[in-house]
C-alpha atoms as a PDB file:
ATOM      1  CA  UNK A   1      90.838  88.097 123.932  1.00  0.00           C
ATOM      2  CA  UNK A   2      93.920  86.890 124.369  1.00  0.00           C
ATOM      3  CA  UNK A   3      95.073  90.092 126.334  1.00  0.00           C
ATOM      4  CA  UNK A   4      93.536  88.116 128.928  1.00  0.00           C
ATOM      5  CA  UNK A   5      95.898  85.504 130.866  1.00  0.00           C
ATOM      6  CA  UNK A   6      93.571  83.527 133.435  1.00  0.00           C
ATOM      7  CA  UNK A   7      95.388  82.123 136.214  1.00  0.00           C
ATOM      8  CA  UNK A   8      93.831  79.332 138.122  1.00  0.00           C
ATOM      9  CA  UNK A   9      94.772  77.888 141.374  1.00  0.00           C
ATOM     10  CA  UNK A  10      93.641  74.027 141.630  1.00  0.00           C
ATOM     11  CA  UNK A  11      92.719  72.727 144.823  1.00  0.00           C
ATOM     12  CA  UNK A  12      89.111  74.241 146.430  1.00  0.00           C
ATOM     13  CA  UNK A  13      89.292  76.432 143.026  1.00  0.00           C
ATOM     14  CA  UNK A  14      88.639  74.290 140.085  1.00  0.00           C
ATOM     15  CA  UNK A  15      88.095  71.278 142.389  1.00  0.00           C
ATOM     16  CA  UNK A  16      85.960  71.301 145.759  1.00  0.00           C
ATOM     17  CA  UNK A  17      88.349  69.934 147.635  1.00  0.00           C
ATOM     18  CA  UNK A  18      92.240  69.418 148.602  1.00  0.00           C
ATOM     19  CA  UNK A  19      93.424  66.683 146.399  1.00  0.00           C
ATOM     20  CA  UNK A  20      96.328  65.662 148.526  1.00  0.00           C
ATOM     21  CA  UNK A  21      93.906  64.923 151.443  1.00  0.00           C
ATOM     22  CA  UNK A  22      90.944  63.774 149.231  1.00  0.00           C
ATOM     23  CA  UNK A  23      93.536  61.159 147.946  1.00  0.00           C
ATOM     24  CA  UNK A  24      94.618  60.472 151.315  1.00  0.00           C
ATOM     25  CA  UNK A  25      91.297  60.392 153.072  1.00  0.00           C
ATOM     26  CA  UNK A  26      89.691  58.148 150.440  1.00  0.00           C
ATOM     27  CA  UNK A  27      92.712  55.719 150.233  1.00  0.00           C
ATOM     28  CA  UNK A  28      92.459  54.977 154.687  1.00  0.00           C
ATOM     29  CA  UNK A  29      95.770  56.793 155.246  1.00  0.00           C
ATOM     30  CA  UNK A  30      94.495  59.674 157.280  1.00  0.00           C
ATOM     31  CA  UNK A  31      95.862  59.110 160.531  1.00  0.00           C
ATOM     32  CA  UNK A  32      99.298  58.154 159.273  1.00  0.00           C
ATOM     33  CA  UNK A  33      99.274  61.267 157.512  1.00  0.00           C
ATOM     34  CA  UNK A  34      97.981  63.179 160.716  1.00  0.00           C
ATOM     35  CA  UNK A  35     101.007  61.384 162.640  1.00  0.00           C
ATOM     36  CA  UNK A  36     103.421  62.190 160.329  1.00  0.00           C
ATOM     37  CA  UNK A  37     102.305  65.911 159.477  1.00  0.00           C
ATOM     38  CA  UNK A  38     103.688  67.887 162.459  1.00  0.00           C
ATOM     39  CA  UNK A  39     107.184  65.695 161.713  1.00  0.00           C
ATOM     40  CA  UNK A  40     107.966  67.187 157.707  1.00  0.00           C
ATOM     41  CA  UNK A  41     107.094  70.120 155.060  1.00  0.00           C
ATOM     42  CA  UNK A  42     104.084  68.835 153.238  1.00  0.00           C
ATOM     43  CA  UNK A  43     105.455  68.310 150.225  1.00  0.00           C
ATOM     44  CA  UNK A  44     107.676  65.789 151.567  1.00  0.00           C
ATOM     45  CA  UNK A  45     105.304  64.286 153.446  1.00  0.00           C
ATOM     46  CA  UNK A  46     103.089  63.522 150.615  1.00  0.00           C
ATOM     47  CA  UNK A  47     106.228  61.610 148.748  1.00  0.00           C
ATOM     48  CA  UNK A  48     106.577  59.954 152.175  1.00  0.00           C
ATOM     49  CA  UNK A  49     102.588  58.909 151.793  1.00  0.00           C
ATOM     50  CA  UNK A  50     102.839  57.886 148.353  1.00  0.00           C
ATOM     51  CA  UNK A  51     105.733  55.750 149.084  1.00  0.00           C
ATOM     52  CA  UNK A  52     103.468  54.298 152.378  1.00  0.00           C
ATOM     53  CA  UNK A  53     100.616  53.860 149.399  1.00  0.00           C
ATOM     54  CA  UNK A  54     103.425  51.802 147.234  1.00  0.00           C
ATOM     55  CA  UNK A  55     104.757  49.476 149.607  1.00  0.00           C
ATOM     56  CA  UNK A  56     100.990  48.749 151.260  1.00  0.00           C
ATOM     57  CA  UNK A  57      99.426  47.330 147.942  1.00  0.00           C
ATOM     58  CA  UNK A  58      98.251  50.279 146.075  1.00  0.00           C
ATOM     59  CA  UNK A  59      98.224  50.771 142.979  1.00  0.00           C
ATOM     60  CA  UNK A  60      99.024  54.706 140.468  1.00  0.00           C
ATOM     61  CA  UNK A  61      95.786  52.770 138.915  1.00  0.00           C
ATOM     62  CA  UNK A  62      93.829  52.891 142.558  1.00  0.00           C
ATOM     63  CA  UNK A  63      95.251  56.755 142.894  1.00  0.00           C
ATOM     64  CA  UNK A  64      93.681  57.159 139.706  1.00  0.00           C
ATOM     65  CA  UNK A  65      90.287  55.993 140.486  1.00  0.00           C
ATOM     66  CA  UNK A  66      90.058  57.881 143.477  1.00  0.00           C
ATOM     67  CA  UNK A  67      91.458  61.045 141.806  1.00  0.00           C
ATOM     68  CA  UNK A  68      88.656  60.674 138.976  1.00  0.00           C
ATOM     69  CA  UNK A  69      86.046  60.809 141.915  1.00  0.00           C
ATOM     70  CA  UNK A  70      87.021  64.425 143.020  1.00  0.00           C
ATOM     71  CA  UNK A  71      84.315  66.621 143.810  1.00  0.00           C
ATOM     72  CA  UNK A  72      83.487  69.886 141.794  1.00  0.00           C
ATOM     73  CA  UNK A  73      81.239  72.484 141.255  1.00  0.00           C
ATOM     74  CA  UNK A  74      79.332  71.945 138.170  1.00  0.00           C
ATOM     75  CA  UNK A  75      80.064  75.479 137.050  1.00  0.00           C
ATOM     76  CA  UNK A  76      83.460  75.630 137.082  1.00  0.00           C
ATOM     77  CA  UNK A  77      83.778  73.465 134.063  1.00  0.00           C
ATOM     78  CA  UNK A  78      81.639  75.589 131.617  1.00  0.00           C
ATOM     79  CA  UNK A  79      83.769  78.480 133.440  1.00  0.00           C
ATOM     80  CA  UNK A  80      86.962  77.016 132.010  1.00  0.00           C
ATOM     81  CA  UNK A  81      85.212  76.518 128.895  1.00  0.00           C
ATOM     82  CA  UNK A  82      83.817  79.657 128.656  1.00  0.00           C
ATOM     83  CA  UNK A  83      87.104  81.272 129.273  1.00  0.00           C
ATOM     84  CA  UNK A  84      88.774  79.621 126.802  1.00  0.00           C
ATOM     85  CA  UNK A  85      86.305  79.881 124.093  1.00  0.00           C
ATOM     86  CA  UNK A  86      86.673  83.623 124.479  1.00  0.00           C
ATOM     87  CA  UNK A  87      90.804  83.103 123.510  1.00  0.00           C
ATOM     88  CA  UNK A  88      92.106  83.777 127.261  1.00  0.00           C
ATOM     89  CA  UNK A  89      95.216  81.759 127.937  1.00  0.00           C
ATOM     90  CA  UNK A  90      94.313  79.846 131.138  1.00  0.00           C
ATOM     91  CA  UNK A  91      97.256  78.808 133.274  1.00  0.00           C
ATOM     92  CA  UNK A  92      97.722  76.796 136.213  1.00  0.00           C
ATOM     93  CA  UNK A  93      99.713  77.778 139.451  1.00  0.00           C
ATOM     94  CA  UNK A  94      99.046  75.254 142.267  1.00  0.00           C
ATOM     95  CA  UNK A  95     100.975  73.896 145.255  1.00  0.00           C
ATOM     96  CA  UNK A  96      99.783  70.328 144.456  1.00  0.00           C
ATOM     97  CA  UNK A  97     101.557  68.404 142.027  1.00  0.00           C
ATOM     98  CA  UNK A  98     101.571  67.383 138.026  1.00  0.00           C
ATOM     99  CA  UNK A  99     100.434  64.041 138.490  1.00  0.00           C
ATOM    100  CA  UNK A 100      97.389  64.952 140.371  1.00  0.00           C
ATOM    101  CA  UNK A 101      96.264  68.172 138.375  1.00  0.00           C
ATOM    102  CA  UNK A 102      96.643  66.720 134.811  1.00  0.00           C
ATOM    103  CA  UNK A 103      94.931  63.128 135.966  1.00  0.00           C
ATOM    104  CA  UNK A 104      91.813  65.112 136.790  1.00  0.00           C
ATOM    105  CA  UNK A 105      92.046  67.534 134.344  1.00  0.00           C
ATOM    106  CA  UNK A 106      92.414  64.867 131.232  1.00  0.00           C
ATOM    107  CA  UNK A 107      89.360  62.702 133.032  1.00  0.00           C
ATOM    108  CA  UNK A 108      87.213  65.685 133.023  1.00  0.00           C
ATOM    109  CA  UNK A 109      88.239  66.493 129.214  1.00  0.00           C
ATOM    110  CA  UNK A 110      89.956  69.847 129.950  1.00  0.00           C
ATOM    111  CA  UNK A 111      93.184  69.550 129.891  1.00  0.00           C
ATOM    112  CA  UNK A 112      93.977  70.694 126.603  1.00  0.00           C
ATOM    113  CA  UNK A 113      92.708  74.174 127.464  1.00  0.00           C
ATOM    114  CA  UNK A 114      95.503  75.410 129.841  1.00  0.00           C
ATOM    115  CA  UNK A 115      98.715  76.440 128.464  1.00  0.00           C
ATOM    116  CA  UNK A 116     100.714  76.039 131.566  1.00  0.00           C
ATOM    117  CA  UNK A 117     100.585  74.346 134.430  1.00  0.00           C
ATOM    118  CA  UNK A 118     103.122  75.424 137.456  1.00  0.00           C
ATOM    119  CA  UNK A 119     103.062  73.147 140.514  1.00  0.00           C
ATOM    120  CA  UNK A 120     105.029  70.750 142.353  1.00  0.00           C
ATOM    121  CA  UNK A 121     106.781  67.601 139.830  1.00  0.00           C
ATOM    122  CA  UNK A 122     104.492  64.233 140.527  1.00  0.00           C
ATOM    123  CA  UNK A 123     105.647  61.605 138.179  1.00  0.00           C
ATOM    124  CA  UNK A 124     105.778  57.532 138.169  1.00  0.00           C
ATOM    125  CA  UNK A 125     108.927  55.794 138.648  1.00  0.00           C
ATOM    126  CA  UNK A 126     110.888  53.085 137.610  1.00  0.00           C
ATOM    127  CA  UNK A 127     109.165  50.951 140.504  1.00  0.00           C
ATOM    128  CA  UNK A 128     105.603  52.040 139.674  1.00  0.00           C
ATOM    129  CA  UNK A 129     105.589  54.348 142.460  1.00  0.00           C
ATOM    130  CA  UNK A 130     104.519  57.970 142.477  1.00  0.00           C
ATOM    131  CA  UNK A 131     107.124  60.400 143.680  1.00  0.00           C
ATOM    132  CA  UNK A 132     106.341  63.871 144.693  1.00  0.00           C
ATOM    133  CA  UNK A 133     109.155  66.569 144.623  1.00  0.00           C
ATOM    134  CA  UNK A 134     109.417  70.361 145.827  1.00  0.00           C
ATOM    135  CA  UNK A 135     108.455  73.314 142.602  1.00  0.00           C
ATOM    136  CA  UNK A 136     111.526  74.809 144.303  1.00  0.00           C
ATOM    137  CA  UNK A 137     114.286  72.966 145.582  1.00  0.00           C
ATOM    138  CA  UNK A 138     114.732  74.451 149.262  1.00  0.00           C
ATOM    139  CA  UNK A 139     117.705  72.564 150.374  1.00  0.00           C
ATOM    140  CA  UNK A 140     119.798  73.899 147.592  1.00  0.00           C
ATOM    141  CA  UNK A 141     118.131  77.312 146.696  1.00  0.00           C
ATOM    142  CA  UNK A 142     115.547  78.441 148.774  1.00  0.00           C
ATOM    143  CA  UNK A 143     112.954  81.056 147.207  1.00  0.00           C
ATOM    144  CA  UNK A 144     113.238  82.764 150.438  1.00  0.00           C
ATOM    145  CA  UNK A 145     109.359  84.110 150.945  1.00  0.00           C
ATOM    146  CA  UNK A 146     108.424  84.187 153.745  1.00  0.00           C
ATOM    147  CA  UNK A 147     104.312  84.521 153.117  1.00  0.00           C
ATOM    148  CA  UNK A 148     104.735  80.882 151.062  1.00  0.00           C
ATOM    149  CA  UNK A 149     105.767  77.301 152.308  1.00  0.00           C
ATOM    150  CA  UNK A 150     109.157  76.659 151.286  1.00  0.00           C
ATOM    151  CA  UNK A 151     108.486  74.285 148.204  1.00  0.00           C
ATOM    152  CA  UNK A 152     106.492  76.839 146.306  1.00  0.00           C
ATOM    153  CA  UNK A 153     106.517  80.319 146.035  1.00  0.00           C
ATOM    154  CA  UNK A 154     103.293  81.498 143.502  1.00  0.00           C
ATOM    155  CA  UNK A 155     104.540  85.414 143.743  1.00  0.00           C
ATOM    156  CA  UNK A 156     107.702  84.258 142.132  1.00  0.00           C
ATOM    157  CA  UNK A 157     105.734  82.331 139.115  1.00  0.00           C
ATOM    158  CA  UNK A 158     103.164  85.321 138.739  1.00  0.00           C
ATOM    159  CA  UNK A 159     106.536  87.173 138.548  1.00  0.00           C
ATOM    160  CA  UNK A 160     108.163  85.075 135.745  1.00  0.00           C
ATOM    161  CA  UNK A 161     104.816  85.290 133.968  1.00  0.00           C
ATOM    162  CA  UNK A 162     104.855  89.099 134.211  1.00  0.00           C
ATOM    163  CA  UNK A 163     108.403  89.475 133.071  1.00  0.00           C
ATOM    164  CA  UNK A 164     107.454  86.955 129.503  1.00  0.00           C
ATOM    165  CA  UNK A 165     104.193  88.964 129.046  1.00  0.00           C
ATOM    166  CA  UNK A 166     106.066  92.741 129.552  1.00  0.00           C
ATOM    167  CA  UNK A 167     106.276  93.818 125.803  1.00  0.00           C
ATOM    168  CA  UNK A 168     102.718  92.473 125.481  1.00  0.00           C
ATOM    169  CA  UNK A 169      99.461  94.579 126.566  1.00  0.00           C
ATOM    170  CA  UNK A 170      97.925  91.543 129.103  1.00  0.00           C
ATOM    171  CA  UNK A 171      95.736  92.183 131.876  1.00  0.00           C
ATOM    172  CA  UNK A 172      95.919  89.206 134.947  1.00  0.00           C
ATOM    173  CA  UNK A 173      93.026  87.534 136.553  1.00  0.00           C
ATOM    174  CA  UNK A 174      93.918  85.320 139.137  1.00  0.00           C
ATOM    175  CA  UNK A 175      91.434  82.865 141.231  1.00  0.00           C
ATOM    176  CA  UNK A 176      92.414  81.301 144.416  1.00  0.00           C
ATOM    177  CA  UNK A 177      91.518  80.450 147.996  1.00  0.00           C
ATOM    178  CA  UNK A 178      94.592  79.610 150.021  1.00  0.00           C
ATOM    179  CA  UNK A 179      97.246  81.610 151.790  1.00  0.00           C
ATOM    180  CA  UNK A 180      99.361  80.506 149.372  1.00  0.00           C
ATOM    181  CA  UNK A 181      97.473  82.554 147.188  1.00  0.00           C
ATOM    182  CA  UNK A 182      98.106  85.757 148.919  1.00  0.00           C
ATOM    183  CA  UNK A 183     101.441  86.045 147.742  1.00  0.00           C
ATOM    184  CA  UNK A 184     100.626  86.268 143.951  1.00  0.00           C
ATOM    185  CA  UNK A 185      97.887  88.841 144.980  1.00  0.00           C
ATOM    186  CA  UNK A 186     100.788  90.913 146.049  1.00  0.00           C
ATOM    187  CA  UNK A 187     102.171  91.014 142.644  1.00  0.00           C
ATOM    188  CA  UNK A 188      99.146  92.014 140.399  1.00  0.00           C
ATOM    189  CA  UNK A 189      99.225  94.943 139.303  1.00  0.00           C
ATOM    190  CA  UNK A 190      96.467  97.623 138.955  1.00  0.00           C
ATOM    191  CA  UNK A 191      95.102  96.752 135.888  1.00  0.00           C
ATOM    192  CA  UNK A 192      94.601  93.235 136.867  1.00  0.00           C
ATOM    193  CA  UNK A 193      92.186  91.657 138.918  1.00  0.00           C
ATOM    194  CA  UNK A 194      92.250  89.351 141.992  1.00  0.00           C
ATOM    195  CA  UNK A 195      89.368  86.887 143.049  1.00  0.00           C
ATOM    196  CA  UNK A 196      89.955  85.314 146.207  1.00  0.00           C
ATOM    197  CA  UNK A 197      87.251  82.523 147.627  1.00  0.00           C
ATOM    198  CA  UNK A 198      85.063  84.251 149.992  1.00  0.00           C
ATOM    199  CA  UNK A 199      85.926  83.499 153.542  1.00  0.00           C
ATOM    200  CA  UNK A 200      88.914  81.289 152.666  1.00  0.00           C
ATOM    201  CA  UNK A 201      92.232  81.866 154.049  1.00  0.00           C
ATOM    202  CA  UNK A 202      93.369  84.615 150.994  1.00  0.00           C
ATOM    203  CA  UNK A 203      90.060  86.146 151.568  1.00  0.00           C
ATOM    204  CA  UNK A 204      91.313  86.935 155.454  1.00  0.00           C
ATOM    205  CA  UNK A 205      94.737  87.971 154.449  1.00  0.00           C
ATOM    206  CA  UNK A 206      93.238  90.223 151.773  1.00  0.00           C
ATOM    207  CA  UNK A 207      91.086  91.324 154.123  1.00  0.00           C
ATOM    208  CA  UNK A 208      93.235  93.069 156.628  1.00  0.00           C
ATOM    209  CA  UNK A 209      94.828  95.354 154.082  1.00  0.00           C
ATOM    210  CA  UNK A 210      92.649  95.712 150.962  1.00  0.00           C
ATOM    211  CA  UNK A 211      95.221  98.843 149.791  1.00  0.00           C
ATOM    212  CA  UNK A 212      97.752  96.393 149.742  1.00  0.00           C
ATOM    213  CA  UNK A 213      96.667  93.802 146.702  1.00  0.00           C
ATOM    214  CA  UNK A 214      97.038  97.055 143.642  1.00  0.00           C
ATOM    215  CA  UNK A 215      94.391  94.689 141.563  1.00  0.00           C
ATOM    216  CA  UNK A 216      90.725  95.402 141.450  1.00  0.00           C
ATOM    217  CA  UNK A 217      89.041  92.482 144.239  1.00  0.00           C
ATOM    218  CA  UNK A 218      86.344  90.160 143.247  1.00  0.00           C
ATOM    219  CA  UNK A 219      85.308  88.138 145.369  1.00  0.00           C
ATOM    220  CA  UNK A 220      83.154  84.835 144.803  1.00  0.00           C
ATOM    221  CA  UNK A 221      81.961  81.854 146.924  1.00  0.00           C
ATOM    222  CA  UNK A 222      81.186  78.463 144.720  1.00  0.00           C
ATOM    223  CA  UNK A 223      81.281  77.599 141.464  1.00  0.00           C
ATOM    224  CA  UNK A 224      78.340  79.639 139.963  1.00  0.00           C
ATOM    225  CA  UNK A 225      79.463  82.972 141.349  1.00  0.00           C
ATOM    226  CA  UNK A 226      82.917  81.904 139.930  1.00  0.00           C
ATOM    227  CA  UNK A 227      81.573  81.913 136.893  1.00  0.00           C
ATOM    228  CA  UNK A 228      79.244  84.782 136.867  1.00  0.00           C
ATOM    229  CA  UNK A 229      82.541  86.359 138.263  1.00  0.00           C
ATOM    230  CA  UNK A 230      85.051  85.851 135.568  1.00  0.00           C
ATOM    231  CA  UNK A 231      82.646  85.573 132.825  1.00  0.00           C
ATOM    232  CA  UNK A 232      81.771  89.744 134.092  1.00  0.00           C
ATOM    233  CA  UNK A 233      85.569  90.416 134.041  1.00  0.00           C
ATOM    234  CA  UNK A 234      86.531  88.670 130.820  1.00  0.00           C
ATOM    235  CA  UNK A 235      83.620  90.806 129.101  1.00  0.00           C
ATOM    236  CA  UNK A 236      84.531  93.937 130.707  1.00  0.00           C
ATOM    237  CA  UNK A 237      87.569  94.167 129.792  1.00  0.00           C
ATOM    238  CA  UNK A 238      86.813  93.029 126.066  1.00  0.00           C
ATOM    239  CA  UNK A 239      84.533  95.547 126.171  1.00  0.00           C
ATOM    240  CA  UNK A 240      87.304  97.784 127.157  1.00  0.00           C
ATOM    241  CA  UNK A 241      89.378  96.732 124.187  1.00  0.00           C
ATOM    242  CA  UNK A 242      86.031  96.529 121.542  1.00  0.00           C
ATOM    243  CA  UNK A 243      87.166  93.227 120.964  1.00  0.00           C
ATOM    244  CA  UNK A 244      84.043  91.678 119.607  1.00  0.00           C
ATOM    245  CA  UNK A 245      83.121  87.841 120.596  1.00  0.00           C
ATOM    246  CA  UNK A 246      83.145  85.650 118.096  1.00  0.00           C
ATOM    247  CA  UNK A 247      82.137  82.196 119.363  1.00  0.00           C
ATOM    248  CA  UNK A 248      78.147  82.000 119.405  1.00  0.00           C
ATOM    249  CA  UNK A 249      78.288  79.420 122.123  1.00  0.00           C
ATOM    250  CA  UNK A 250      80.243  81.924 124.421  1.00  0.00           C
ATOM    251  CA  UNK A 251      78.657  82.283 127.590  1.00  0.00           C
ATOM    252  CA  UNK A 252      80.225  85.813 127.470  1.00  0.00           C
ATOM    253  CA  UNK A 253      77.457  87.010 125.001  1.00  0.00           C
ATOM    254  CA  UNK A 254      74.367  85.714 126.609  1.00  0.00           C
ATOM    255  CA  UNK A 255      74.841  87.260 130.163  1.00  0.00           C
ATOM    256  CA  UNK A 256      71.996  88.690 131.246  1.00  0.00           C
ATOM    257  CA  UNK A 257      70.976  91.586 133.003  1.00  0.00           C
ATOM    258  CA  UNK A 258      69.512  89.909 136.032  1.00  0.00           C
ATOM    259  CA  UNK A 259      73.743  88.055 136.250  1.00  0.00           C
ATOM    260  CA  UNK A 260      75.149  91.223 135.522  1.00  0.00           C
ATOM    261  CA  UNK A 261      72.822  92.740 138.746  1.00  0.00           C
ATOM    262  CA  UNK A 262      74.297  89.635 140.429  1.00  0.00           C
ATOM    263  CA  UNK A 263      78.176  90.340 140.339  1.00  0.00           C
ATOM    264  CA  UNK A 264      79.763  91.517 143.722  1.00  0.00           C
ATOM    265  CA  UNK A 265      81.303  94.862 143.645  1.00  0.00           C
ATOM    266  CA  UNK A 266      84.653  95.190 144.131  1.00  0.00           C
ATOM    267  CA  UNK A 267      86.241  95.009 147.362  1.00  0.00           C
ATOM    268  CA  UNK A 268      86.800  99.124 148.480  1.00  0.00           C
ATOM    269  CA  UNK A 269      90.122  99.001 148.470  1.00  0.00           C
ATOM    270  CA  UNK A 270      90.718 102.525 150.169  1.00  0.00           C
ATOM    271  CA  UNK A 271      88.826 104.338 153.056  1.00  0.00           C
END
């Protein structure tokens, strides 16, 4: 199965929530943040925050804490596992940042099954204090997208990933929920598949122009249909490329009928 490269967005996709403002929210330093927001990019606003967290008393170990607390959907971990037990490569492309992503990910015991993770740099300093800096440097280079915010653009790391996986006969599924995840959608191509978050801001984009996003559309909502979701699409396409399943705890070879029944249709993507 590894014709199969999963990409994952990270915040309301694999967690519940936004992990920037769970962080903030959780730590007391929502209004400053609400003060401060109209003022900066978010990106550098959240170094701004983390330097406001530093010089207040708090602790990477009290970011930690409160970063291990995240809420999820208790399907989406079997998801990843399921994924991965089937020999996808799972990725990461998220507009949050390294130190976030991979603290969660190694509390919840999953880290080791993503290949890649692309987001924004989050690392400690010298001084103890997390820093927070920009995927793409827009002072000095801008990406210049104008569908993404200017520290990230996801269509140009779907693109890089397309270009390294040319020669090779991989099919694309990508799960997200933001507008920043509209972008990417863009770049599929029609042998991949997109699965935006029902109702969600990429949902609404993708919405308005179906014919646009080339990839077959799957919708889901939570966690389970997530699962149910990419658990129909991994198969499917195995299935497609009589690639038998080998691992007998694979979700992928116990889905029933009444599941199957369950999966949304694709989204029509022409009149």
């Amino acid at each position: 199965m590894s014709e199969i490269v999963v990409v994952f967005d990270f915040d309301k996709t694999i967690v519940d929530v936004d992990s920037d403002n769970w962080v903030i929210d959780e730590l007391g330093f929502t209004d400053l943040f609400n003060q401060l927001l109209p003022t900066m990019p978010w990106n550098t606003l959240m170094d701004k925050m983390m330097m406001e967290l530093h010089s207040q008393g708090k602790t990477i170990k009290d970011i930690e804490e409160v970063l291990h607390k995240i809420p999820l959907h208790p399907r989406v971990i079997p998801a990843v596992k399921a994924a991965h037990a089937s020999g996808c490569d799972l990725r990461i492309v998220s507009d949050a940042n390294l130190f976030f992503i991979e603290s969660i990910l190694k509390h919840l015991g999953i880290r080791e099954y993503f290949s890649e993770i692309n987001t924004n740099p989050g690392y400690v300093n010298e001084e103890g204090r997390l820093r927070i800096l920009p995927c793409h440097d827009f002072n000095r280079s801008p990406h210049g997208c104008s569908l993404c915010p200017p520290n990230m653009c996801k269509g140009l790391v779907i693109k890089r990933m397309q270009d390294s996986i040319s020669e090779e006969d991989k099919r694309l599924i990508y799960l997200g929920d933001g507008s920043g995840d509209y972008c990417p959608s863009l770049r599929l191509k029609e042998k991949d598949f997109m699965m935006p978050r029902k109702n969600f801001p990429v949902w609404a984009l993708i919405c308005r122009d179906p014919s646009a996003v080339k990839a077959e559309i799957h919708g889901w909502s939570d966690g389970e249909e997530l699962e149910q979701v990419l658990v129909h699409l991994i198969s499917k396409v195995s299935m497609e490329h009589n690639s038998p399943f080998i691992s007998s705890d694979c979700k992928l070879q116990i889905l029933s009928v009444s599941a199957h029944e369950a999966i949304p249709k694709a989204l029509p993507v022409r009149p």
